[in-house]
PDB file of N, CA and C in Angstrom:
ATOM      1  N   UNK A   1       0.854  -1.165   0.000  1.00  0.00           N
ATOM      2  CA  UNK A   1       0.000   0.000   0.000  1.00  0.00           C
ATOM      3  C   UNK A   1       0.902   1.231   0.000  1.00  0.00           C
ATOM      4  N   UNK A   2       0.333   2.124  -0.855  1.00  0.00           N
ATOM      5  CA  UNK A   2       1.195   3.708  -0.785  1.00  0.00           C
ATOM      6  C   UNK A   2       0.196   4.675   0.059  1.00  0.00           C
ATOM      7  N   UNK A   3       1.199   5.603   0.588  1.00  0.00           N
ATOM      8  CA  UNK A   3       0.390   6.320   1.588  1.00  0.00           C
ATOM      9  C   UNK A   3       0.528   7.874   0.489  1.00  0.00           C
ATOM     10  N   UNK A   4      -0.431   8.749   0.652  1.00  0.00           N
ATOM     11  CA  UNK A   4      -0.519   9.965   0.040  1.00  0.00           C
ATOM     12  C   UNK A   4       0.330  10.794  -1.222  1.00  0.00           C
ATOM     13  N   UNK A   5       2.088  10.242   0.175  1.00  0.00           N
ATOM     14  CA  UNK A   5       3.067  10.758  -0.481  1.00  0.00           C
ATOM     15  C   UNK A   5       3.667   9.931  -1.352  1.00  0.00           C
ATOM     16  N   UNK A   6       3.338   8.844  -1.727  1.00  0.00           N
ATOM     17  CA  UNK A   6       3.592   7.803  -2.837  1.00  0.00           C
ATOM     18  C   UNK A   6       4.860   6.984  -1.854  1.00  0.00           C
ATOM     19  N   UNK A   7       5.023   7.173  -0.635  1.00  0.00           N
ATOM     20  CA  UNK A   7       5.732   6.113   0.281  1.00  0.00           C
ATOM     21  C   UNK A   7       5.398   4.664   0.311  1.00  0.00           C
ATOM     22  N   UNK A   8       6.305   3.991   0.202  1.00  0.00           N
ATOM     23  CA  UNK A   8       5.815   2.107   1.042  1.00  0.00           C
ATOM     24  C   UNK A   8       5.523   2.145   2.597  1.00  0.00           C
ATOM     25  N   UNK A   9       3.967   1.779   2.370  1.00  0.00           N
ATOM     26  CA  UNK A   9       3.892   0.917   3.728  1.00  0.00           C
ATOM     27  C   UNK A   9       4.748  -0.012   4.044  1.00  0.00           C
ATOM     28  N   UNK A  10       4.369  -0.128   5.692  1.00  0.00           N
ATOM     29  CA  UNK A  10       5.045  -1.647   5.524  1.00  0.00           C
ATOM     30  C   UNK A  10       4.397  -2.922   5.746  1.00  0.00           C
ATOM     31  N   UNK A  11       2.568  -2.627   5.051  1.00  0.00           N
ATOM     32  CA  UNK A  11       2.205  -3.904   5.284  1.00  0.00           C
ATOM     33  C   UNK A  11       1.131  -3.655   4.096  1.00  0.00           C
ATOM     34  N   UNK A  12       0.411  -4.752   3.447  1.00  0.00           N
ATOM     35  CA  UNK A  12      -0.849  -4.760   2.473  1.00  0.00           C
ATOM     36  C   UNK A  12      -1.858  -5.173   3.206  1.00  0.00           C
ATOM     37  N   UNK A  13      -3.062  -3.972   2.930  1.00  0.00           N
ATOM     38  CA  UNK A  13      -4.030  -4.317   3.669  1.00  0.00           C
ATOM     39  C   UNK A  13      -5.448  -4.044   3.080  1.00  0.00           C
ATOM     40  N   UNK A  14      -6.422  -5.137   2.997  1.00  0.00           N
ATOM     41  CA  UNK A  14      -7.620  -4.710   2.051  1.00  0.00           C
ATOM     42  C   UNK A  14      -8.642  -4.878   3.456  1.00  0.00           C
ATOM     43  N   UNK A  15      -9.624  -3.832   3.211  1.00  0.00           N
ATOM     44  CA  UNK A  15     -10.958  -3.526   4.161  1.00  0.00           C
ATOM     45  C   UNK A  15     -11.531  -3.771   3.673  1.00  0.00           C
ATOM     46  N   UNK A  16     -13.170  -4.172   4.180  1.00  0.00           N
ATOM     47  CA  UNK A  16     -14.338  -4.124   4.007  1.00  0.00           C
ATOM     48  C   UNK A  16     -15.119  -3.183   4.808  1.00  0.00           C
ATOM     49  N   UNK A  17     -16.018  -2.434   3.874  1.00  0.00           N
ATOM     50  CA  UNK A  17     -16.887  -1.695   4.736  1.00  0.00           C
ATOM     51  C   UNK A  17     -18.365  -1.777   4.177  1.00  0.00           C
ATOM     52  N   UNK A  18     -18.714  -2.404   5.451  1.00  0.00           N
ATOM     53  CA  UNK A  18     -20.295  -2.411   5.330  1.00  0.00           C
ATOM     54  C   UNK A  18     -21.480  -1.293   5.919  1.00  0.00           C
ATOM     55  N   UNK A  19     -21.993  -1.111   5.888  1.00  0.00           N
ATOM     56  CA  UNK A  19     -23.334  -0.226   6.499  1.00  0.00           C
ATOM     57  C   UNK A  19     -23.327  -1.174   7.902  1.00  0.00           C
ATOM     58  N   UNK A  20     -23.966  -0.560   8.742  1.00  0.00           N
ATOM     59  CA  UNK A  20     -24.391  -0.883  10.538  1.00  0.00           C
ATOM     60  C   UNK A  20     -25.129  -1.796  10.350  1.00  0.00           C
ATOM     61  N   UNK A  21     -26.184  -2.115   9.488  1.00  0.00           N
ATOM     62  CA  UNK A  21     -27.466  -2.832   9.065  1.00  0.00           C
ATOM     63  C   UNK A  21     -27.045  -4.447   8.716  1.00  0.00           C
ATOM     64  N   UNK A  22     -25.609  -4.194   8.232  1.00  0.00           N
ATOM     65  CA  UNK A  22     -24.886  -5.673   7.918  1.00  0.00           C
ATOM     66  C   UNK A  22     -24.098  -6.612   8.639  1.00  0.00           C
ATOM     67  N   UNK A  23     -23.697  -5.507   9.827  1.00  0.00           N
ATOM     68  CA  UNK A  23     -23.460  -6.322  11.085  1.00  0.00           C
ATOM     69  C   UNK A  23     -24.102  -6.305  12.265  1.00  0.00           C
ATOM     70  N   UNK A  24     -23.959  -7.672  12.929  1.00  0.00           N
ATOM     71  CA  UNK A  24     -24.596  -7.987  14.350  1.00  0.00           C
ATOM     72  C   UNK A  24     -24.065  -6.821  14.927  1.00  0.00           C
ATOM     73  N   UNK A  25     -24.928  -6.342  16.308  1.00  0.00           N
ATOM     74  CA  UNK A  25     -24.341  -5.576  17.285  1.00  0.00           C
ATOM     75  C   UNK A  25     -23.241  -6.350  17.927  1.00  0.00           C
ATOM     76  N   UNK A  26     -21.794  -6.148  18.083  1.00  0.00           N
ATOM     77  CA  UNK A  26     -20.845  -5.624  18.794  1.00  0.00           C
ATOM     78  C   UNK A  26     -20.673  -5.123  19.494  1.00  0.00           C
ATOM     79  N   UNK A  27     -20.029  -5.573  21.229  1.00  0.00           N
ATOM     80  CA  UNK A  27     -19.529  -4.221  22.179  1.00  0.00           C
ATOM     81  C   UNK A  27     -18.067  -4.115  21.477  1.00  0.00           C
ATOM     82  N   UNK A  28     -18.018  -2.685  21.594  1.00  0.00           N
ATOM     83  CA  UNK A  28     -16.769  -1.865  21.003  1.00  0.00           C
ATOM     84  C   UNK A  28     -15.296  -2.726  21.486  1.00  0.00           C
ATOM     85  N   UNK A  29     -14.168  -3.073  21.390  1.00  0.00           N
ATOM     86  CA  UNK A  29     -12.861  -2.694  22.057  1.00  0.00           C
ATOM     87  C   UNK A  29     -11.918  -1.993  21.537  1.00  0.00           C
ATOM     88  N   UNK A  30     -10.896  -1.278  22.587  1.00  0.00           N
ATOM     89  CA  UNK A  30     -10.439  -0.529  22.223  1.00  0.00           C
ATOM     90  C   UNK A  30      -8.857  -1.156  22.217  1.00  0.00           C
ATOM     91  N   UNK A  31      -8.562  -0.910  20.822  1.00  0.00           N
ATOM     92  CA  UNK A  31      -7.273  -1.920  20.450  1.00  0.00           C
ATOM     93  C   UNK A  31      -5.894  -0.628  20.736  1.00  0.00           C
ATOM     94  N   UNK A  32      -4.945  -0.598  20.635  1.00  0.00           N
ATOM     95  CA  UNK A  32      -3.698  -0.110  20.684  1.00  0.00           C
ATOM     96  C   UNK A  32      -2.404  -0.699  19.402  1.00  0.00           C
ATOM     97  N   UNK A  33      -2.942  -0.490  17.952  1.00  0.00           N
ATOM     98  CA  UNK A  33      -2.508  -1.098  17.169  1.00  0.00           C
ATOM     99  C   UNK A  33      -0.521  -0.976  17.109  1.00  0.00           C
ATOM    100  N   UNK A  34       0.175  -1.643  16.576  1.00  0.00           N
ATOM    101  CA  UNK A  34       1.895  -0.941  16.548  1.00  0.00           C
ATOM    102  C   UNK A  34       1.736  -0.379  15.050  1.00  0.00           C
ATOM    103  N   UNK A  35       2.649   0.515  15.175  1.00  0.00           N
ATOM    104  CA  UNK A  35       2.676   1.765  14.266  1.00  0.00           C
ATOM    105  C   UNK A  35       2.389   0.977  12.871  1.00  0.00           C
ATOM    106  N   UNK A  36       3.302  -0.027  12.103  1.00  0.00           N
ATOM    107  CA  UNK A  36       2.821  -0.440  11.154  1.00  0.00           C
ATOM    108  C   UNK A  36       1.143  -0.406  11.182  1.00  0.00           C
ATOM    109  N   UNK A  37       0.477  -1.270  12.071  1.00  0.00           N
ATOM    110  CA  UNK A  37      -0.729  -1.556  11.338  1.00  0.00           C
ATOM    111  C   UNK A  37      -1.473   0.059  11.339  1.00  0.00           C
ATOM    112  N   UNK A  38      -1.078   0.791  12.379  1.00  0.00           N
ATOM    113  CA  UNK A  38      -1.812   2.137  12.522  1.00  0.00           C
ATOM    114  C   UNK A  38      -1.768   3.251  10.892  1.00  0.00           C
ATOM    115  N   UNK A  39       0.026   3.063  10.282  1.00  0.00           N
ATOM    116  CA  UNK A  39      -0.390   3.734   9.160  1.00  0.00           C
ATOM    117  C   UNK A  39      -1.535   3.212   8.006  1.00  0.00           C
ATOM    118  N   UNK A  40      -1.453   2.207   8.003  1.00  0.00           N
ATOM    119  CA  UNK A  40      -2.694   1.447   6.992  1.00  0.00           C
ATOM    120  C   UNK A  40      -3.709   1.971   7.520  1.00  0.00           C
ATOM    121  N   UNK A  41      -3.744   1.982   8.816  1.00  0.00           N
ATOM    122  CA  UNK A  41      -5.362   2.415   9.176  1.00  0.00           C
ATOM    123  C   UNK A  41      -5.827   3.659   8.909  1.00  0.00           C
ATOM    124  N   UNK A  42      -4.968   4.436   9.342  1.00  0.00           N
ATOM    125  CA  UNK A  42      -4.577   5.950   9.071  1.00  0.00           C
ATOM    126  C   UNK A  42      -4.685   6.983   7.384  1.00  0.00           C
ATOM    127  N   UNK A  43      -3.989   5.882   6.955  1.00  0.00           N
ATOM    128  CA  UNK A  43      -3.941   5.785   5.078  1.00  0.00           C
ATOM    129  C   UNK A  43      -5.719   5.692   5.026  1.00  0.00           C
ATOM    130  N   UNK A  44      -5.772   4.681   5.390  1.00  0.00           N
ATOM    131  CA  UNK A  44      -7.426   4.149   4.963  1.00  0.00           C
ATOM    132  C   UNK A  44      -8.360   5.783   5.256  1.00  0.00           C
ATOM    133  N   UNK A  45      -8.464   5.469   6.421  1.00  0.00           N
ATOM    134  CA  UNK A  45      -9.416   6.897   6.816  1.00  0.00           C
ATOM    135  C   UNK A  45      -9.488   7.865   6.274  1.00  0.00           C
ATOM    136  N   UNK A  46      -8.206   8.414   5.678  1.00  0.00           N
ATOM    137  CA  UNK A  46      -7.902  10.131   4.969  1.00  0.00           C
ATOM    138  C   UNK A  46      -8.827   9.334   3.720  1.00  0.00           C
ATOM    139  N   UNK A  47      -8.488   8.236   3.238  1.00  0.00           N
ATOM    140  CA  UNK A  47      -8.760   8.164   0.961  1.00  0.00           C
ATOM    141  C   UNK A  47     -10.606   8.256   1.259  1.00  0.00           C
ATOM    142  N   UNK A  48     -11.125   7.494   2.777  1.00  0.00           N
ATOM    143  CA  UNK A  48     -12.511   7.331   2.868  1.00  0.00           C
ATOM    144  C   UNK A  48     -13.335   8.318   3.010  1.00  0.00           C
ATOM    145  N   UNK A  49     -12.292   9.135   4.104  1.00  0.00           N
ATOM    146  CA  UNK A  49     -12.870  10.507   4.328  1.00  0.00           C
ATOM    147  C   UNK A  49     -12.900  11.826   3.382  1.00  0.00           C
ATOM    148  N   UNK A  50     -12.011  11.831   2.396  1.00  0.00           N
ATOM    149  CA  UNK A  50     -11.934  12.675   1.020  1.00  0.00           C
ATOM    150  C   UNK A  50     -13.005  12.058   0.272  1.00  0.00           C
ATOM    151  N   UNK A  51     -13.728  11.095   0.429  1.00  0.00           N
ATOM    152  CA  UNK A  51     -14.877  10.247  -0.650  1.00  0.00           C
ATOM    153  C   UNK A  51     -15.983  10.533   0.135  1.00  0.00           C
ATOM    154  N   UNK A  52     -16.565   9.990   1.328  1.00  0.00           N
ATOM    155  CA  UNK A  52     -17.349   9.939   2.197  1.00  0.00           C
ATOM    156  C   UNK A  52     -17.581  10.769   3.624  1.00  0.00           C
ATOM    157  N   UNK A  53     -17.962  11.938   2.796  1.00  0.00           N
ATOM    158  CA  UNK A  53     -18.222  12.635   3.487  1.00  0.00           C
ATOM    159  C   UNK A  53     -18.996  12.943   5.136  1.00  0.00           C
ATOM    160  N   UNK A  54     -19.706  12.470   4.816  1.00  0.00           N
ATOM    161  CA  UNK A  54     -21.162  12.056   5.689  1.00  0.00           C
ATOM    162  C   UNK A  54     -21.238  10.519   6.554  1.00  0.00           C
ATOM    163  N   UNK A  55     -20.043  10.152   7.114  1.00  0.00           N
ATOM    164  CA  UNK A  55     -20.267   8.525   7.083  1.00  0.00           C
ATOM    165  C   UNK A  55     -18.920   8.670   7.936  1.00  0.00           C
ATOM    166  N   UNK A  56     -18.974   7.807   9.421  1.00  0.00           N
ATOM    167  CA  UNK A  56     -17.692   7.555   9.977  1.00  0.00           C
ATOM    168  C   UNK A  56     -17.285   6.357  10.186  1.00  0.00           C
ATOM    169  N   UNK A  57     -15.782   5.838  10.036  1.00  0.00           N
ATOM    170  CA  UNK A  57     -15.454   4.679  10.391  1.00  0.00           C
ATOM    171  C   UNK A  57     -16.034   4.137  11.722  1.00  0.00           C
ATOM    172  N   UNK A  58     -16.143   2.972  11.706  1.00  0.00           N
ATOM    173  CA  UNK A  58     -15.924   2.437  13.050  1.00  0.00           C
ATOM    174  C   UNK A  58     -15.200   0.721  13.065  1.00  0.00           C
ATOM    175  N   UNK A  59     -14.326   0.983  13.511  1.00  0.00           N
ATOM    176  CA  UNK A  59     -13.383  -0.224  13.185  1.00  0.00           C
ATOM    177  C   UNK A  59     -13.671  -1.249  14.176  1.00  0.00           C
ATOM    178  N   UNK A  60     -13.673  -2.132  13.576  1.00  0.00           N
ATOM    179  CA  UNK A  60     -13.946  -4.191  14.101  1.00  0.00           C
ATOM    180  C   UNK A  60     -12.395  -4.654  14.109  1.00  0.00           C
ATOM    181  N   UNK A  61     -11.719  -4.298  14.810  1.00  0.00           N
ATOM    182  CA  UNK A  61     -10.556  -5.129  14.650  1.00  0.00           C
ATOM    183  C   UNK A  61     -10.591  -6.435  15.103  1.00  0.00           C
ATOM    184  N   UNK A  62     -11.269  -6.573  16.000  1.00  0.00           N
ATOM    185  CA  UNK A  62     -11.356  -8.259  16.954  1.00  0.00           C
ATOM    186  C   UNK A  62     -11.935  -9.258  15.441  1.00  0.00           C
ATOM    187  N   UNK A  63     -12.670  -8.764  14.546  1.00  0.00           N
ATOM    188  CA  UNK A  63     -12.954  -9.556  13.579  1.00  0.00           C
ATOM    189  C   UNK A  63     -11.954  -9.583  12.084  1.00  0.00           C
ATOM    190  N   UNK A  64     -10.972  -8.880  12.702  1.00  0.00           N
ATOM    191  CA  UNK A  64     -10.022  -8.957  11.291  1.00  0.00           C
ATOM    192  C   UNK A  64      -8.787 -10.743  11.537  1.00  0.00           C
ATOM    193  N   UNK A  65      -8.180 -10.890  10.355  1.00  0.00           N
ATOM    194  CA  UNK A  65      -7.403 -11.356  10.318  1.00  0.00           C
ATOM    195  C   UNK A  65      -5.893 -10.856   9.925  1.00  0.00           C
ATOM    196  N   UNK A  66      -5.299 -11.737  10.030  1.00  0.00           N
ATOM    197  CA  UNK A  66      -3.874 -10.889   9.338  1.00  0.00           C
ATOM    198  C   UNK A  66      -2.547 -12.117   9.208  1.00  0.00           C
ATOM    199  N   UNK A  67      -2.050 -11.787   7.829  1.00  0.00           N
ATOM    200  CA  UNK A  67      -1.117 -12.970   7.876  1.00  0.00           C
ATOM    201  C   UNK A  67       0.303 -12.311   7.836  1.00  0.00           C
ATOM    202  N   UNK A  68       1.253 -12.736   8.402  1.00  0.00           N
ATOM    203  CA  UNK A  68       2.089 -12.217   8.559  1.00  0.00           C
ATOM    204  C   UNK A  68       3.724 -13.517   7.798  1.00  0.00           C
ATOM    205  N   UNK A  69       4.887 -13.045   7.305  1.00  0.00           N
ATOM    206  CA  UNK A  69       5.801 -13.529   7.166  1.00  0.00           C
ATOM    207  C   UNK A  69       6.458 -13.647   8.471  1.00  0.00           C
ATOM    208  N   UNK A  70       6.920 -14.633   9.168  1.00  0.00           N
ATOM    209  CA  UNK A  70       8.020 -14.394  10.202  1.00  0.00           C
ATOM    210  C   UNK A  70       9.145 -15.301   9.587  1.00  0.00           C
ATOM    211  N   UNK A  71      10.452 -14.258   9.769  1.00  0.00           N
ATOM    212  CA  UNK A  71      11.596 -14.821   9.384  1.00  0.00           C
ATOM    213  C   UNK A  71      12.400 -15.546  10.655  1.00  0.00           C
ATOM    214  N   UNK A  72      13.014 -16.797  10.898  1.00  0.00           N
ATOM    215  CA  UNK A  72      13.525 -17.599  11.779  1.00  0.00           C
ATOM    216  C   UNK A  72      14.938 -17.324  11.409  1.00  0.00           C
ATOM    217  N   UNK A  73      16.014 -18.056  12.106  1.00  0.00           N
ATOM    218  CA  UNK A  73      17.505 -18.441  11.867  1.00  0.00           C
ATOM    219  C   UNK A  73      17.474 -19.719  10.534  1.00  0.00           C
ATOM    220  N   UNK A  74      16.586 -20.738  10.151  1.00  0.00           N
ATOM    221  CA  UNK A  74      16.934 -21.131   9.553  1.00  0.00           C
ATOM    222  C   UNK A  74      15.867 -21.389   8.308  1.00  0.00           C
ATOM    223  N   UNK A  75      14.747 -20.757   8.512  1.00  0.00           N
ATOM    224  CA  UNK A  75      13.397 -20.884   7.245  1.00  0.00           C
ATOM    225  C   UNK A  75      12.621 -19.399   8.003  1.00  0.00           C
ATOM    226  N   UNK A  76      11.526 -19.770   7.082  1.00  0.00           N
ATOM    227  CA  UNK A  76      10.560 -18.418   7.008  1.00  0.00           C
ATOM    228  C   UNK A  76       9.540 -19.315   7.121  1.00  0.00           C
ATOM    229  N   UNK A  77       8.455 -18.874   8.167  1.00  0.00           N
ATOM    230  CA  UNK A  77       6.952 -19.181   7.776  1.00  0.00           C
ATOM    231  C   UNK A  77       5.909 -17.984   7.792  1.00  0.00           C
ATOM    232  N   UNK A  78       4.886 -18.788   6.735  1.00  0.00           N
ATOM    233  CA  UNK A  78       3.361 -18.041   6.540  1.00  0.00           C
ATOM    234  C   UNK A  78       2.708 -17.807   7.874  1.00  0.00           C
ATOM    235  N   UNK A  79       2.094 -17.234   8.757  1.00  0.00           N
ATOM    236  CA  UNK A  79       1.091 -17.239   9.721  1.00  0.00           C
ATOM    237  C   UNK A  79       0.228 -16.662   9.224  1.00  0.00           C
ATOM    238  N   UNK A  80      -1.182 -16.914   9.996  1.00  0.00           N
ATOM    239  CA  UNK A  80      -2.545 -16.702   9.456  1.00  0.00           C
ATOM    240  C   UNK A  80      -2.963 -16.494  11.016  1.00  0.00           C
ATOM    241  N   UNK A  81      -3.365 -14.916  11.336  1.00  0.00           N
ATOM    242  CA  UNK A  81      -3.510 -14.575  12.974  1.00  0.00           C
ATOM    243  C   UNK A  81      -4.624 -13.883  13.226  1.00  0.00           C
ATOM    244  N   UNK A  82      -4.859 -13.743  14.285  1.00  0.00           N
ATOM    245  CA  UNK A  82      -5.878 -12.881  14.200  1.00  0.00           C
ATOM    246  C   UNK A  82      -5.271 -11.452  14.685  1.00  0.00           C
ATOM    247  N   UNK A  83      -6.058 -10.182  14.710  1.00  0.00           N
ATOM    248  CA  UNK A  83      -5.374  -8.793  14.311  1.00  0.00           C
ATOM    249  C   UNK A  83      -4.934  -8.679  15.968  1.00  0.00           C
ATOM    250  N   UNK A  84      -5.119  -9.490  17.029  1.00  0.00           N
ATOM    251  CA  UNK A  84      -4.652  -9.143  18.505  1.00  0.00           C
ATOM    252  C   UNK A  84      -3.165 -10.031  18.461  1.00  0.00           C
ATOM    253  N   UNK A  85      -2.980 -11.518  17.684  1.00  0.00           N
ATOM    254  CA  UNK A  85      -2.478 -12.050  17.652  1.00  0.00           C
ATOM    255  C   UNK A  85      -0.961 -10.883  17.133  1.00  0.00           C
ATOM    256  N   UNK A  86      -1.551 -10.865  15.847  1.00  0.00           N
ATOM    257  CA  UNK A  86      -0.579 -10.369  15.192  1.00  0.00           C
ATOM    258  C   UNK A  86       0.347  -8.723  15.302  1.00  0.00           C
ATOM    259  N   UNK A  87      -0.409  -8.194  16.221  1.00  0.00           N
ATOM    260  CA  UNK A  87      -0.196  -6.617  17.220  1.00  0.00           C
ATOM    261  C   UNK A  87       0.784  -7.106  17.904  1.00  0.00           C
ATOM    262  N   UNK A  88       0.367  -8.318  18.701  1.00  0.00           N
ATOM    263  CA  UNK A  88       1.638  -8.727  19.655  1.00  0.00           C
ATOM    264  C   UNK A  88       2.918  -9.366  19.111  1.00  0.00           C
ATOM    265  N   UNK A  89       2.928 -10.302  18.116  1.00  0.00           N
ATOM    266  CA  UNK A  89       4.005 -10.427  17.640  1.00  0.00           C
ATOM    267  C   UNK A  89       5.046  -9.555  16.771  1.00  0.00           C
ATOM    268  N   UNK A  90       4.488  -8.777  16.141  1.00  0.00           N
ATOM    269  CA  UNK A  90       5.013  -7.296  15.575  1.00  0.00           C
ATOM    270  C   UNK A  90       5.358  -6.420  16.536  1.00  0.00           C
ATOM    271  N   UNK A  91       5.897  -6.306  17.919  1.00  0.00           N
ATOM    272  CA  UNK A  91       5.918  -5.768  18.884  1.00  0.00           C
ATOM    273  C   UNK A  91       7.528  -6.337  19.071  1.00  0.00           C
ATOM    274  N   UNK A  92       7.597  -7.388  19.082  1.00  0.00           N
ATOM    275  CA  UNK A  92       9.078  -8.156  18.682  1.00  0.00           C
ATOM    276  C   UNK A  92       9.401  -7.998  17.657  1.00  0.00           C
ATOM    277  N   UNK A  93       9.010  -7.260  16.576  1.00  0.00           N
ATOM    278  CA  UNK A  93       9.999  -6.587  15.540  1.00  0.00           C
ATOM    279  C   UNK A  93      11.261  -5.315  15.958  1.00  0.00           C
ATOM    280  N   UNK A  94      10.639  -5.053  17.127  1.00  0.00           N
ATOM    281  CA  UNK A  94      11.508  -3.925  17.748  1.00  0.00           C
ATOM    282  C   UNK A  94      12.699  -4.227  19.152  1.00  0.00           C
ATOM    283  N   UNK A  95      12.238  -5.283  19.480  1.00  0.00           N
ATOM    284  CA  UNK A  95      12.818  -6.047  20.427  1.00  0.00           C
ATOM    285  C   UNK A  95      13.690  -7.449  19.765  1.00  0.00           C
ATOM    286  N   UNK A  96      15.273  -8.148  20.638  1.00  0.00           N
ATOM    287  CA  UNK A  96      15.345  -9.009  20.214  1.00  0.00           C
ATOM    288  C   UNK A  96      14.792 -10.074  20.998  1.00  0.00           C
TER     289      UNK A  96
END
């Protein structure tokens, strides 16, 4: 994903957005994303909010997924996480 200034993210990320009418009621939580996933989110909001005027996000993260590359000492694997899963392990991108 490119952000405004024609920069690389550092992650690909596709949304869905439905009307209120298409999902069950939900109690809210309030997530604390790490900076990667926050610019995607961030990116997202400005392109929605220059289109959709009249209409505010409200983000489902507990229902997202997210797959991530993790690189090891001797292979790489695929993971397939969920978006709390994957907050916390991207948290050890900054740590050894």
């Amino acid at each position: 994903m490119r952000d405004t200034k024609n920069e690389n993210l550092d992650i690909e990320m596709n949304v869905t957005v439905l009307t209120k009418g298409y999902w069950p009621m939900y109690k809210t939580m309030e997530y604390h994303l790490p900076e990667e996933m926050m610019k995607g989110v961030q990116y997202f909001q400005d392109f929605y909010k220059e289109r959709v005027k009249h209409r505010d996000l409200n983000w489902m993260f507990f229902l997202g997924t997210c797959q991530i590359t993790a690189h090891f000492a001797k292979s790489k694997k695929e993971l397939v996480l969920s978006t709390s899963q994957a907050a916390l392990l991207l948290l050890f991108n900054h740590e050894d």
